[in-house]
N, C-alpha and C. Protein backbone atom coordinates (compact mmCIF):
# COMPACT_ATOMS: atom_id res chain seq x y z
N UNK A 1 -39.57 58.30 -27.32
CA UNK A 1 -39.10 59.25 -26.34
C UNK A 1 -38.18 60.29 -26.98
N UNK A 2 -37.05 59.89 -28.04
CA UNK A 2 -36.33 60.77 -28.12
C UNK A 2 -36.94 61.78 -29.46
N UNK A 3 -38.32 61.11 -29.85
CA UNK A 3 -38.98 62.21 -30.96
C UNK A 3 -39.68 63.20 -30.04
N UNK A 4 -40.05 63.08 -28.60
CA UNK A 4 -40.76 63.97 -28.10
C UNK A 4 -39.37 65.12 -27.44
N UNK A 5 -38.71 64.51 -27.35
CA UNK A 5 -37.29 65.50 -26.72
C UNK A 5 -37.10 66.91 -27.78
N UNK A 6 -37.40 66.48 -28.97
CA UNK A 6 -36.71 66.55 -30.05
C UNK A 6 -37.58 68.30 -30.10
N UNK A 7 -39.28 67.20 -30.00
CA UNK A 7 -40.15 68.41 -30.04
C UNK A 7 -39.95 69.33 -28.99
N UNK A 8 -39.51 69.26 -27.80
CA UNK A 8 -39.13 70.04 -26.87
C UNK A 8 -38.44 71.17 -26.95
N UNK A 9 -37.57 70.67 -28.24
CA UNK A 9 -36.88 71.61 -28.71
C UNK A 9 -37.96 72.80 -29.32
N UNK A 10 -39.09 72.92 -29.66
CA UNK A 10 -40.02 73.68 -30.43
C UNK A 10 -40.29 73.73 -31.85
N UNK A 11 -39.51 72.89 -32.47
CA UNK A 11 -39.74 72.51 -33.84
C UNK A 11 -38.25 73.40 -33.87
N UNK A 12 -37.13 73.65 -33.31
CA UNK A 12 -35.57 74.39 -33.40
C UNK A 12 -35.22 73.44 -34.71
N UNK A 13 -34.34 74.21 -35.00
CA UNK A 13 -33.37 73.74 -35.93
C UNK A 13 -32.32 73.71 -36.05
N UNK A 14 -31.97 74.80 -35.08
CA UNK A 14 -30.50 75.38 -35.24
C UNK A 14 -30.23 75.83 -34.10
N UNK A 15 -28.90 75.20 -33.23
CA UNK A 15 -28.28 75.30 -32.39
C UNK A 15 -27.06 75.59 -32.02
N UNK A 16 -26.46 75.61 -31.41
CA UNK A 16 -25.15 76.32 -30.75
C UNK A 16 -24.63 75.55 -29.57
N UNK A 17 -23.36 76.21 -29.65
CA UNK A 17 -22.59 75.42 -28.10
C UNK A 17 -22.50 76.86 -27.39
N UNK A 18 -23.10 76.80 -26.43
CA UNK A 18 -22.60 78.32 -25.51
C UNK A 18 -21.63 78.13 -24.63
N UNK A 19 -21.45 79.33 -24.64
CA UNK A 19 -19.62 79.80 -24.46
C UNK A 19 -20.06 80.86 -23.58
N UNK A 20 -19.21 80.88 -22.35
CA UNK A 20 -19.25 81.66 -20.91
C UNK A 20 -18.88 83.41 -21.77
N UNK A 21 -17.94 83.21 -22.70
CA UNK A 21 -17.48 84.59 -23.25
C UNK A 21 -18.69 85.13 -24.41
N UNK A 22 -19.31 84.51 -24.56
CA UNK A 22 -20.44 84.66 -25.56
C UNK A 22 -21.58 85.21 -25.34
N UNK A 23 -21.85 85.45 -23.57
CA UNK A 23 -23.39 85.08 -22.98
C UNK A 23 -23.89 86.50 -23.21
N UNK A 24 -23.24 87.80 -23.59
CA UNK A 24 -24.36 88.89 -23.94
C UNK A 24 -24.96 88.77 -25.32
N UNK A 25 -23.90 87.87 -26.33
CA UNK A 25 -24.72 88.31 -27.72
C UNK A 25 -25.99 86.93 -27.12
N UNK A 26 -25.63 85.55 -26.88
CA UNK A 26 -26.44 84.77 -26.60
C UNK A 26 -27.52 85.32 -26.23
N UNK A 27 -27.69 85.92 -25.07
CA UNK A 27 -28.88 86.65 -24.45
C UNK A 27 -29.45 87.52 -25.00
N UNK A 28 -29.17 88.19 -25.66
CA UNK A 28 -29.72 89.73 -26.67
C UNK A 28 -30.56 88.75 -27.47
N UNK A 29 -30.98 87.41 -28.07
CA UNK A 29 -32.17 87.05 -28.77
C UNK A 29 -32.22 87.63 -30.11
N UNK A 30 -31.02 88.31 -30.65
CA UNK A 30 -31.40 88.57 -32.07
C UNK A 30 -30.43 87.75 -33.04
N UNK A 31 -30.04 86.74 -32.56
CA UNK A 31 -28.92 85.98 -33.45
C UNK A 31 -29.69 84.77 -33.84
N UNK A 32 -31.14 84.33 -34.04
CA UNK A 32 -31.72 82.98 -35.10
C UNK A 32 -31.62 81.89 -34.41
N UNK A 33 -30.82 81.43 -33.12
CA UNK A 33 -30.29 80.40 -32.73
C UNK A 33 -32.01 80.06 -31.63
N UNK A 34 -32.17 78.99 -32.18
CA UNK A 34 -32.89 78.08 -31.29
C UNK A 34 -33.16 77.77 -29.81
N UNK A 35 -32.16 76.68 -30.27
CA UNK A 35 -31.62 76.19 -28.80
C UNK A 35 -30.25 76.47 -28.60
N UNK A 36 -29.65 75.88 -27.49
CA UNK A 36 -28.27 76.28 -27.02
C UNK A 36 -27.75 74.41 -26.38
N UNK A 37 -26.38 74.24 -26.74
CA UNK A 37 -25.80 73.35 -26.19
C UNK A 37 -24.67 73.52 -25.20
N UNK A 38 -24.51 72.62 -24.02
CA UNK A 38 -23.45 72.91 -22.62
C UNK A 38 -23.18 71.40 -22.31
N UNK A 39 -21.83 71.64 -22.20
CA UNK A 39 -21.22 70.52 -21.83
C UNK A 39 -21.33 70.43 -20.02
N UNK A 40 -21.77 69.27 -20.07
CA UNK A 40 -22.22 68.95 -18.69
C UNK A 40 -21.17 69.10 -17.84
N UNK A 41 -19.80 68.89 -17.53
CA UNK A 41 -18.95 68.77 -16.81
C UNK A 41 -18.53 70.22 -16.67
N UNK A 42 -18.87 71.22 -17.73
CA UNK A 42 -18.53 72.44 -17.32
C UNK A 42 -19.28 73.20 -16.45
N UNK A 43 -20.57 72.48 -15.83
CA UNK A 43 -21.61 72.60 -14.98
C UNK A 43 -21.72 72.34 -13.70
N UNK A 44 -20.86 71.29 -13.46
CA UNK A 44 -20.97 70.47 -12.08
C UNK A 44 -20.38 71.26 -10.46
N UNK A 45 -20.42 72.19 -11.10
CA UNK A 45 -19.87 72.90 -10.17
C UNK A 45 -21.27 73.28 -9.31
N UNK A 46 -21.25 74.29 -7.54
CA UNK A 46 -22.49 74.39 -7.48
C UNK A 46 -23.11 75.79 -7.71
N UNK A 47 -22.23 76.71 -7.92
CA UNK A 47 -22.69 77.79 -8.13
C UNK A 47 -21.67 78.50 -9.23
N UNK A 48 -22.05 80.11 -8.61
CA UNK A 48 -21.45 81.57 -9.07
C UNK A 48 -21.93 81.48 -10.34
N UNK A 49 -20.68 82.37 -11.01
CA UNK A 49 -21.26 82.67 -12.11
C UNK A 49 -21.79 82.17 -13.72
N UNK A 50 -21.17 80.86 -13.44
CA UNK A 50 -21.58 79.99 -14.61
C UNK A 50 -22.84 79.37 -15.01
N UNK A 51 -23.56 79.52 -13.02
CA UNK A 51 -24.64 78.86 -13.43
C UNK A 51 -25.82 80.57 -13.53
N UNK A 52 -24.79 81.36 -13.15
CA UNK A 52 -26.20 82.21 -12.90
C UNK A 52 -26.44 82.31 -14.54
N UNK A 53 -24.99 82.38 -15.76
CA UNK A 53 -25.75 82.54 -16.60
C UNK A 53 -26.43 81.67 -17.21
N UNK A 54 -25.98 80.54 -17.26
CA UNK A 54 -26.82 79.28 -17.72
C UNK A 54 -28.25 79.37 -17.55
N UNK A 55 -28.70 79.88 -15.68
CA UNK A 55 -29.64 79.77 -15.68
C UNK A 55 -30.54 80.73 -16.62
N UNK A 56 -29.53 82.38 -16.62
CA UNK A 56 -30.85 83.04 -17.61
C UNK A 56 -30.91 82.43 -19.14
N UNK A 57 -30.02 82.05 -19.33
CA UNK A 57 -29.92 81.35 -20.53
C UNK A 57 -31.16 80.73 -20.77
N UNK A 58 -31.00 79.53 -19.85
CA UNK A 58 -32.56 77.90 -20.00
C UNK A 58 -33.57 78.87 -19.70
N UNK A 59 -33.70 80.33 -18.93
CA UNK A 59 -34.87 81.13 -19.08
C UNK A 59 -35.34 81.08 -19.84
N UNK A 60 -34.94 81.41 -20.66
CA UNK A 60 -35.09 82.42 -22.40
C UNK A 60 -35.09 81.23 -23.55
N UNK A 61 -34.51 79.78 -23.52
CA UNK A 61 -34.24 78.64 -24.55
C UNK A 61 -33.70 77.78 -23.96
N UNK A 62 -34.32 76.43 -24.98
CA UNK A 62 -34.36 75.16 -24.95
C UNK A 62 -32.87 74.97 -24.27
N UNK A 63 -32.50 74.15 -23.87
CA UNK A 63 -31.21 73.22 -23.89
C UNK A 63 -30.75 72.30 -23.96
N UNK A 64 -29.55 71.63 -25.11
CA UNK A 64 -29.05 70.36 -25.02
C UNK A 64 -27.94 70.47 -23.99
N UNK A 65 -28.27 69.11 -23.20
CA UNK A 65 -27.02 68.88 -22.36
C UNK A 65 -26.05 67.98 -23.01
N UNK A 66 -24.81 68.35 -23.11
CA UNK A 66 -23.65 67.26 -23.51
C UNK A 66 -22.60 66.71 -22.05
N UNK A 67 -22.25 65.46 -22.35
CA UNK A 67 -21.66 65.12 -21.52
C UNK A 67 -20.17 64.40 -21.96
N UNK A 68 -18.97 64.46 -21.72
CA UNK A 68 -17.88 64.39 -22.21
C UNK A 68 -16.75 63.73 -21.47
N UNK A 69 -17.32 62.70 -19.84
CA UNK A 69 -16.74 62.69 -19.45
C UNK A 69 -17.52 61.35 -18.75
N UNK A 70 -18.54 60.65 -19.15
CA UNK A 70 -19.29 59.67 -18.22
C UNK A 70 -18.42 58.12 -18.68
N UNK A 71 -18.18 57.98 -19.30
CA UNK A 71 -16.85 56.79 -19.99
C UNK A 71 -17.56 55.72 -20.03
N UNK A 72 -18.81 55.49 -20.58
CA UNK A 72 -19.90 54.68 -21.01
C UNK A 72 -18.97 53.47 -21.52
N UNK A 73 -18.32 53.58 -22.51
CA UNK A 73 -17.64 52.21 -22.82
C UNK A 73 -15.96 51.79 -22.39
N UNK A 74 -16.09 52.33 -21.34
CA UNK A 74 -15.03 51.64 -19.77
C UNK A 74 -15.61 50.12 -19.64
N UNK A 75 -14.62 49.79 -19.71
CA UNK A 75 -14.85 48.06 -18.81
C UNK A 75 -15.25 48.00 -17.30
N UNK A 76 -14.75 49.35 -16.61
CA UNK A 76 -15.49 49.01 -14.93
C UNK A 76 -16.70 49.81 -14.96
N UNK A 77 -17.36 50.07 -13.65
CA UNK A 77 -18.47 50.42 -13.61
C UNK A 77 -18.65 52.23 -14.08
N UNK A 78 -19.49 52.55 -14.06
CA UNK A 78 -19.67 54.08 -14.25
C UNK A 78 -19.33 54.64 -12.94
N UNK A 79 -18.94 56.07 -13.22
CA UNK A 79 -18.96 56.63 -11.37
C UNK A 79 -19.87 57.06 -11.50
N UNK A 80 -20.48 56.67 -9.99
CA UNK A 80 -21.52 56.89 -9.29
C UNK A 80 -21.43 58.68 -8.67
N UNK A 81 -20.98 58.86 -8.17
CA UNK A 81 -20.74 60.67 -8.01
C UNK A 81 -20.85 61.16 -8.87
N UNK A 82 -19.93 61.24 -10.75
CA UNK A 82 -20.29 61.48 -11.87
C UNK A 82 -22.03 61.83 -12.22
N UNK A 83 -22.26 60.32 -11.49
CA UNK A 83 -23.55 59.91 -12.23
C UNK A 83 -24.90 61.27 -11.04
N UNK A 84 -24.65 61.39 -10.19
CA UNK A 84 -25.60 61.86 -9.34
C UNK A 84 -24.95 63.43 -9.09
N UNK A 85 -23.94 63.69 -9.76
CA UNK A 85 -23.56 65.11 -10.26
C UNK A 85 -24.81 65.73 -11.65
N UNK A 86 -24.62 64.43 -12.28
CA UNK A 86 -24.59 64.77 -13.75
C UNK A 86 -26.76 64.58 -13.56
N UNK A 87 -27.32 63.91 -12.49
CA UNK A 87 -28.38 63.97 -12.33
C UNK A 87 -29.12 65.67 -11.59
N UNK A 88 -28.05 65.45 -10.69
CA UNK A 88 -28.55 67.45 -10.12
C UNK A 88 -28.53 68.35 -11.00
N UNK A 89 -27.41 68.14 -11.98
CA UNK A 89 -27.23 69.04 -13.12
C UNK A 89 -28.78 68.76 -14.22
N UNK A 90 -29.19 67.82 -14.47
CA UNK A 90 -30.64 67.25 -15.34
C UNK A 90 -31.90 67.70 -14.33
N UNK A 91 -31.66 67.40 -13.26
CA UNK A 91 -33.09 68.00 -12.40
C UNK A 91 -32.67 69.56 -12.34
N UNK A 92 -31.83 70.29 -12.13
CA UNK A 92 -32.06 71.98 -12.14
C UNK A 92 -32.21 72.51 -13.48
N UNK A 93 -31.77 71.52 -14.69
CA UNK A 93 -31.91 72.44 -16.08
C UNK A 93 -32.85 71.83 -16.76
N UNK A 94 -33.39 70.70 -16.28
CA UNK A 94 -34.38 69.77 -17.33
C UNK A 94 -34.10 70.18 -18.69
N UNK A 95 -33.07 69.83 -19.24
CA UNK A 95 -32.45 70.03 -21.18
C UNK A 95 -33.69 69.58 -21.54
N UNK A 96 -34.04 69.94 -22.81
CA UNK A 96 -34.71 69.11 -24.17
C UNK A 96 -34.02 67.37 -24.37
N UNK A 97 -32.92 67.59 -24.23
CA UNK A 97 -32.01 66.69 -24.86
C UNK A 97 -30.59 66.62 -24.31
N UNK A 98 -30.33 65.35 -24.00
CA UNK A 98 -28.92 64.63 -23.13
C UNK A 98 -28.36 63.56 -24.05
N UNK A 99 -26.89 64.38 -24.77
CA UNK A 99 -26.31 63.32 -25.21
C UNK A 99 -25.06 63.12 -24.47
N UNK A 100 -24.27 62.31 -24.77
CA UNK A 100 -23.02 61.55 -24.25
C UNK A 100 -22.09 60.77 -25.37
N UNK A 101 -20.60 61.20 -25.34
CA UNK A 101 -19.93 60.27 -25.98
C UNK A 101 -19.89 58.92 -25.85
N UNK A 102 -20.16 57.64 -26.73
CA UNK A 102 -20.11 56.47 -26.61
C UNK A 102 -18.36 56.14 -26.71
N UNK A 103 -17.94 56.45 -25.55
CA UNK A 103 -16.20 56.03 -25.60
C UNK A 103 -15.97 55.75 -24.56
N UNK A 104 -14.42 56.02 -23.85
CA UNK A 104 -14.16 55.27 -22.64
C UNK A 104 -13.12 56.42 -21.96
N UNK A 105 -13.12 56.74 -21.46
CA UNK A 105 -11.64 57.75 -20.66
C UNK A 105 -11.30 57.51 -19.28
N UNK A 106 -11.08 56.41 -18.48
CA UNK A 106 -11.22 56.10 -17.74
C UNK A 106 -10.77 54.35 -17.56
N UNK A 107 -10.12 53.89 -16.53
CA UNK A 107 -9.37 52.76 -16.34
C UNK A 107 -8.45 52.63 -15.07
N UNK A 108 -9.06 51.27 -14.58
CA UNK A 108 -8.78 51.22 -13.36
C UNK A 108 -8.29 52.91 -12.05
N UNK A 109 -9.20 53.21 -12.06
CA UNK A 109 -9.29 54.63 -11.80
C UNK A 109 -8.51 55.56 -12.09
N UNK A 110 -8.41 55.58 -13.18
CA UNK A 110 -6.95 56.40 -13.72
C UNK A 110 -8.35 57.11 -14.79
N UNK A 111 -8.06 58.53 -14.77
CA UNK A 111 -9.22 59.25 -15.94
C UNK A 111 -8.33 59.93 -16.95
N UNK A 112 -8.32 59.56 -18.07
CA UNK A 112 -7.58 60.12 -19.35
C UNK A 112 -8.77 61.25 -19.98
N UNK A 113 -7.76 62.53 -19.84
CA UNK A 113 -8.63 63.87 -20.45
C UNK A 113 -9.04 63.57 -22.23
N UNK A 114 -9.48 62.18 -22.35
CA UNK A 114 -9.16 61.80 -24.19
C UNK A 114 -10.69 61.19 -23.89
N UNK A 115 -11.05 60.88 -25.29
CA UNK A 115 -12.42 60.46 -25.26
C UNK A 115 -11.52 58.91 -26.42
N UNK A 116 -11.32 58.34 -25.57
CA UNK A 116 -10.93 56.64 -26.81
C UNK A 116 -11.87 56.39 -26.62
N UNK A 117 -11.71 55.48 -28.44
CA UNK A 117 -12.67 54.72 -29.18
C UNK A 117 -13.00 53.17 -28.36
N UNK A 118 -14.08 52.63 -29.02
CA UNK A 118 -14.39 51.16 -28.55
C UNK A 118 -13.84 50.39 -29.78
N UNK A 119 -14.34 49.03 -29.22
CA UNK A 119 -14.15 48.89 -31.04
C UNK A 119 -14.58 49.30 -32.16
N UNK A 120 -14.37 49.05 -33.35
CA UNK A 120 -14.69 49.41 -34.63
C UNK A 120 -16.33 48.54 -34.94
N UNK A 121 -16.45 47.62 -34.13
CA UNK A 121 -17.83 46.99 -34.64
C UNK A 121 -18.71 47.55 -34.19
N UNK A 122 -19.86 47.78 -34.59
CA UNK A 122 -21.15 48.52 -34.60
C UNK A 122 -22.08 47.86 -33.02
N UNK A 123 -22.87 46.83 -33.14
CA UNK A 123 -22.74 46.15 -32.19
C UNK A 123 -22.62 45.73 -31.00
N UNK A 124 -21.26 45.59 -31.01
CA UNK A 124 -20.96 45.79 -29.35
C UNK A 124 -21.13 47.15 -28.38
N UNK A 125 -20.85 47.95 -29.31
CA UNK A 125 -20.98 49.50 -28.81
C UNK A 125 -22.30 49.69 -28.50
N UNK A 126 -23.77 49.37 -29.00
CA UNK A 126 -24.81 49.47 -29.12
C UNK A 126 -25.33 48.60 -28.10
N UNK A 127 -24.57 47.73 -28.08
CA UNK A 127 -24.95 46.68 -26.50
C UNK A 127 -24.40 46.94 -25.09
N UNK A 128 -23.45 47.58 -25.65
CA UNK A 128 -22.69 48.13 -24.43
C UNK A 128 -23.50 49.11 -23.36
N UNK A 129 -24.18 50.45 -24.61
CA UNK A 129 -24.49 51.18 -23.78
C UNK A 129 -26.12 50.54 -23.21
N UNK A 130 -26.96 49.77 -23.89
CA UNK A 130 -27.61 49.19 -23.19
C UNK A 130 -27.61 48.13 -22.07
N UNK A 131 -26.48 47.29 -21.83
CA UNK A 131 -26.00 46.78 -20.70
C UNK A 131 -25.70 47.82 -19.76
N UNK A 132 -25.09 49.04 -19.39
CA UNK A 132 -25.14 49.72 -18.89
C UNK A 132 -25.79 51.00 -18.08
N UNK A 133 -26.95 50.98 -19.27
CA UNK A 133 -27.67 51.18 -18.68
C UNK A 133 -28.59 50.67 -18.00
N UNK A 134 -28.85 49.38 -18.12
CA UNK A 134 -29.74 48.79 -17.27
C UNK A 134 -28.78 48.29 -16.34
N UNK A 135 -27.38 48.45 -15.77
CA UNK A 135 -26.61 48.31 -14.27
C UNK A 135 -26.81 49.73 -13.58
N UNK A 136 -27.05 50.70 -14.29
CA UNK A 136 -27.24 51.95 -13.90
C UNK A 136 -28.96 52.34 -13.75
N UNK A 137 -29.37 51.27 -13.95
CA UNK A 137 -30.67 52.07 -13.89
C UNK A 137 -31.74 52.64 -12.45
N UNK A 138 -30.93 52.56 -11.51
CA UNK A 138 -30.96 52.94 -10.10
C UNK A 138 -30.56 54.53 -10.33
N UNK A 139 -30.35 55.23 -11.21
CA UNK A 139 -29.74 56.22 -11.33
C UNK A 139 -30.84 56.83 -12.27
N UNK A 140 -31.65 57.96 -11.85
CA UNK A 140 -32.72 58.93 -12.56
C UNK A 140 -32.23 59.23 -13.57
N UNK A 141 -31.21 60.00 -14.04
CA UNK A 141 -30.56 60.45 -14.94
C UNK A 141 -30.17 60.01 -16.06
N UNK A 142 -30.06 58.52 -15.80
CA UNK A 142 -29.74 57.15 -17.21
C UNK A 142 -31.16 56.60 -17.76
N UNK A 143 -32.54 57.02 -16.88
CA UNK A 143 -33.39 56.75 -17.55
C UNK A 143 -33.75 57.68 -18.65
N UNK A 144 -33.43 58.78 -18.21
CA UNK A 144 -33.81 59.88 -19.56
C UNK A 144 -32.92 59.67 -20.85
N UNK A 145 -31.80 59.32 -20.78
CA UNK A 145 -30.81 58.68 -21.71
C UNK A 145 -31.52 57.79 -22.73
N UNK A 146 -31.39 57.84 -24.00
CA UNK A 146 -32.54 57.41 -24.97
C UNK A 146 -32.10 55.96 -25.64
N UNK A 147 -32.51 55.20 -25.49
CA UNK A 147 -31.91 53.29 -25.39
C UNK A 147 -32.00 53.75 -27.08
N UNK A 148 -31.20 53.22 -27.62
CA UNK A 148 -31.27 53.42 -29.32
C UNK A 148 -31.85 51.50 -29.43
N UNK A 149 -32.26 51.34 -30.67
CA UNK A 149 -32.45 50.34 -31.63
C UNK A 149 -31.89 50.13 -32.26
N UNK A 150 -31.63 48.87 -32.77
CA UNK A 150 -30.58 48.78 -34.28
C UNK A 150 -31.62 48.36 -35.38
N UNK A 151 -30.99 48.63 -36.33
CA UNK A 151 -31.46 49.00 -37.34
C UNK A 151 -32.07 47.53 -38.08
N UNK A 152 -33.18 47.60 -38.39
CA UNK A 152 -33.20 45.93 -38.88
C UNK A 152 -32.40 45.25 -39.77
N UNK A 153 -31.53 46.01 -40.80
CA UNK A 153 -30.08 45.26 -41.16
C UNK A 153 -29.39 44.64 -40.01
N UNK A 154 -29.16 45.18 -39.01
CA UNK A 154 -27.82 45.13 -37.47
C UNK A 154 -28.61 43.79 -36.54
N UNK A 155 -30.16 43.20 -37.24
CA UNK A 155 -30.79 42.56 -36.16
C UNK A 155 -30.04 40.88 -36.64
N UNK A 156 -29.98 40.91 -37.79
CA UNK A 156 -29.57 39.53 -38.41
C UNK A 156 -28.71 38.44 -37.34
């Protein structure tokens, strides 16, 4: 799945983070750039002007969606509003590609503007986000989310 995302991109190579102050050179098409990357939370909003440019943006090129704020390796559950924000935002832009920090910002409903670490072991982090996603998998948006493998060293 995530080699066909990849191709979605068009065989791109080279990408960018777009920036609301950026969007005429972005749009003018003579700067080499591929695709374009947007942080999901700067999206969730439902309109004006952020999305109008976004939208001519995904007109014209691919998009990665980033997300910076879903707290995948929190000990309580994911939010559910988060989660069906962050799905309206995937059904109106259909990205190429949806990544997410594997960290935690978030605790007993308290949300820290920080992206903390999990542990240091490889592992648990890798199980984590697959336990999670399959508690989330009632949620459209976590299926497109790409289940990684470990590596046959990590299977021992």
């Amino acid at each position: 799945m995530w080699i066909e995302n990849v191709q979605r991109l068009g065989g791109a190579n080279v990408g960018v983070g777009f920036k609301p102050e950026h969007a005429e050179d972005a749009l003018a098409g003579s700067h080499g750039v591929n695709f374009f990357e947007v942080h999901a939370e700067n999206y969730m909003g439902e309109g004006g002007r952020p999305h109008r440019l976004l939208t001519e943006l995904r007109s014209r090129y691919p998009l990665s969606l980033h997300g910076v704020a879903l707290s995948i390796g929190a000990s309580g559950p994911l939010d559910r509003e988060h989660l069906a924000r962050l799905k309206r935002l995937i059904d109106r832009y259909e990205p190429a590609l949806f990544s997410e920090h594997l960290a935690w910002s978030t605790h007993d409903g308290v949300y820290f503007n920080d992206l903390l670490p999990l542990r240091r072991r490889r592992l648990p982090a890798l199980r984590t986000i697959s336990t999670r996603r399959k508690r989330n998998s009632a949620c459209a948006c976590c299926s497109r989310i790409h289940r990684p493998t470990l590596p046959s060293t990590a299977r021992r």
